[in-house]
Protein backbone atom coordinates (compact mmCIF):
# COMPACT_ATOMS: atom_id res chain seq x y z
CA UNK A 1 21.01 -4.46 -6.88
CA UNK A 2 23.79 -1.91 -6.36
CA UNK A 3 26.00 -1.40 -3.12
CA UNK A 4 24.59 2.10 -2.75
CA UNK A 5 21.41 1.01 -2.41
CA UNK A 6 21.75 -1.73 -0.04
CA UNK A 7 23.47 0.76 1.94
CA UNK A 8 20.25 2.76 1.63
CA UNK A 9 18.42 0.05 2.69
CA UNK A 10 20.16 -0.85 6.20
CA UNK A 11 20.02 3.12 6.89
CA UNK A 12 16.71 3.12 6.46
CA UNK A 13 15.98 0.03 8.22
CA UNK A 14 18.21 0.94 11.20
CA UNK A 15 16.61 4.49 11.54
CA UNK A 16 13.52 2.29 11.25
CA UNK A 17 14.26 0.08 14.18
CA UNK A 18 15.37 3.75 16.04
CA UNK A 19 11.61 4.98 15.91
CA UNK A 20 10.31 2.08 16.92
CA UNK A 21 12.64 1.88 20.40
CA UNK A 22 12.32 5.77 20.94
CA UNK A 23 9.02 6.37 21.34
CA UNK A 24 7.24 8.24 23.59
CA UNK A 25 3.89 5.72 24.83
CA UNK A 26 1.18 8.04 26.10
CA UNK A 27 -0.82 6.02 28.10
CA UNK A 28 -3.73 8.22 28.58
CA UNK A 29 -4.22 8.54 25.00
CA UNK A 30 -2.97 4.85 23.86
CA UNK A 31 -0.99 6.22 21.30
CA UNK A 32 2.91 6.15 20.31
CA UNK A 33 4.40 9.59 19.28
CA UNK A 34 8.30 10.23 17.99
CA UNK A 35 10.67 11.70 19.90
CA UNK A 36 12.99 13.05 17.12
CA UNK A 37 12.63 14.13 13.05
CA UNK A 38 13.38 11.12 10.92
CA UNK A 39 13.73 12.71 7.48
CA UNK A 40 14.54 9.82 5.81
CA UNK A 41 11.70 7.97 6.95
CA UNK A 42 8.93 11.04 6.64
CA UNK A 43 7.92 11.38 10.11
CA UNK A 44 8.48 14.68 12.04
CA UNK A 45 8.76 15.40 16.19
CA UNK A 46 5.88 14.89 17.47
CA UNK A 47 3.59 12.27 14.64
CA UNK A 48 1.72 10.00 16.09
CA UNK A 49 3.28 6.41 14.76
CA UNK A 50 0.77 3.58 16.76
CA UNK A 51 -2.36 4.75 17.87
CA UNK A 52 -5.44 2.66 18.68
CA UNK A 53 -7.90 4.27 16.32
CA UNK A 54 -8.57 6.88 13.57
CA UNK A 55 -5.30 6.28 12.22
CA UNK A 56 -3.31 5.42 9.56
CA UNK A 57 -0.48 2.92 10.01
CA UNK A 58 3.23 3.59 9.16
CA UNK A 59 4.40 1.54 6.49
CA UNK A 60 8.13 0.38 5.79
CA UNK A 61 7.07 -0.47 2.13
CA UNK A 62 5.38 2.82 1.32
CA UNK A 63 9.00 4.44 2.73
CA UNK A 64 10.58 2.10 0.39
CA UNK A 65 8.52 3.30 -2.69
CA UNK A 66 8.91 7.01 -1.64
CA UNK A 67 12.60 6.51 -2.31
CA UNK A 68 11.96 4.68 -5.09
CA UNK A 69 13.78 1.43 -4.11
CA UNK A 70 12.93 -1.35 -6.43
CA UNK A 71 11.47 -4.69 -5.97
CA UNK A 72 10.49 -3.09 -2.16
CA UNK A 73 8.76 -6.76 -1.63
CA UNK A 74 12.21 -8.96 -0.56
CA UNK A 75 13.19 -6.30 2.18
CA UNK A 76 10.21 -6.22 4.36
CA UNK A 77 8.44 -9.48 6.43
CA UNK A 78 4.47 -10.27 5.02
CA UNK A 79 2.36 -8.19 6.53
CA UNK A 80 0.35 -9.41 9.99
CA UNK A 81 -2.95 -9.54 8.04
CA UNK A 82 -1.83 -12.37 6.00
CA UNK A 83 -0.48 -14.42 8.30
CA UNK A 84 3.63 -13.22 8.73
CA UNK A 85 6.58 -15.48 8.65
CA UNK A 86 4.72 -17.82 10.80
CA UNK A 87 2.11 -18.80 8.97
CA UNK A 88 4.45 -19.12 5.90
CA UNK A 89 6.38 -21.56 7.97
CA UNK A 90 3.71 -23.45 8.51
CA UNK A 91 2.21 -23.50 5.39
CA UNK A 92 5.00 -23.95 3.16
CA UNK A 93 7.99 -25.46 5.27
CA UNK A 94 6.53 -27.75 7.01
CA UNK A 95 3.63 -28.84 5.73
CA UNK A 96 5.93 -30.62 2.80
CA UNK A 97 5.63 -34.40 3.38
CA UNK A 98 9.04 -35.66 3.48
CA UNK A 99 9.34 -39.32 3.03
CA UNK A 100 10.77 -40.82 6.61
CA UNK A 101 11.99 -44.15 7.18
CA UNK A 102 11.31 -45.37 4.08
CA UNK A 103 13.30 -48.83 3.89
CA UNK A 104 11.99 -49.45 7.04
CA UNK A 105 8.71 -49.26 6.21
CA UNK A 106 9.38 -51.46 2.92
CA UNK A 107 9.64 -53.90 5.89
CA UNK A 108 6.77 -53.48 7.51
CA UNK A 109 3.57 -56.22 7.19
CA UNK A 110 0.40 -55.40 5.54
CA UNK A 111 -1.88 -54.42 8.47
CA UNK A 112 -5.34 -56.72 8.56
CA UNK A 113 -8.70 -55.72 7.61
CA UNK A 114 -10.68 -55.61 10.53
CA UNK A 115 -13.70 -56.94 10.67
CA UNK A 116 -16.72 -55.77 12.41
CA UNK A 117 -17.18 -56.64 15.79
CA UNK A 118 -19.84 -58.82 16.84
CA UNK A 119 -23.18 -57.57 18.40
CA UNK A 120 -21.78 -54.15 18.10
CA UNK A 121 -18.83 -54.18 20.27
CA UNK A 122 -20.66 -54.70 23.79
CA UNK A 123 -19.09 -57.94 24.17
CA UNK A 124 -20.80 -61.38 25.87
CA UNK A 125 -23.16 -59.36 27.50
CA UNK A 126 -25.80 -57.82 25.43
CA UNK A 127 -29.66 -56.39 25.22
């Protein structure tokens, strides 16, 4: 990947980060609109970015194709629907079973079968 287009890249994403923090929330109408043109991103004064319904959702990827950035995928986060980072965390990071204390537990005894207890575990007193 070139210089020039990892320049690109952090314009983009810092214009990004810009519509996000100047927005205009309309509370009435539950919607988020844009205060200023962002050319480089696609959205004009005045587009509704976050709405509640009947509406389609602004998309850093689709920007990213539109400028025909390659391999668009290692820029952005996963997407919300399939979990984010924090699902990925927990399914790949730590979910890996690393082996702890494992001289010490070369030490350890053999734990005893245990047997069944008698009459069922009610002890001296029984029906």
């Amino acid at each position: 990947m070139t210089l020039a287009q990892k320049e690109k890249i952090e314009a983009l994403r810092a214009d990004w980060k810009r519509l996000w923090q100047e927005r205009v929330d309309d509370r009435v109408r539950a919607e988020g609109i844009a205060i200023t043109d962002y050319s480089s991103l696609f959205v004009e004064q005045g587009t509704i970015i976050h709405a509640t319904r009947d509406f389609k959702v602004l998309n850093f990827k689709d920007i990213l194709e539109k400028h025909k950035i390659e391999n668009a995928e290692r820029f952005i986060q996963p997407s919300p629907q399939i979990g984010g980072w924090n699902k990925f965390v927990k399914t790949e990071i730590t979910s890996q079973n690393r082996i702890r204390n494992s001289r010490a537990r070369s030490y350890l005894e053999e734990k005893k079968v245990v047997q069944q207890p008698k009459k069922g575990g009610r002890g001296w007193l029984h029906l």
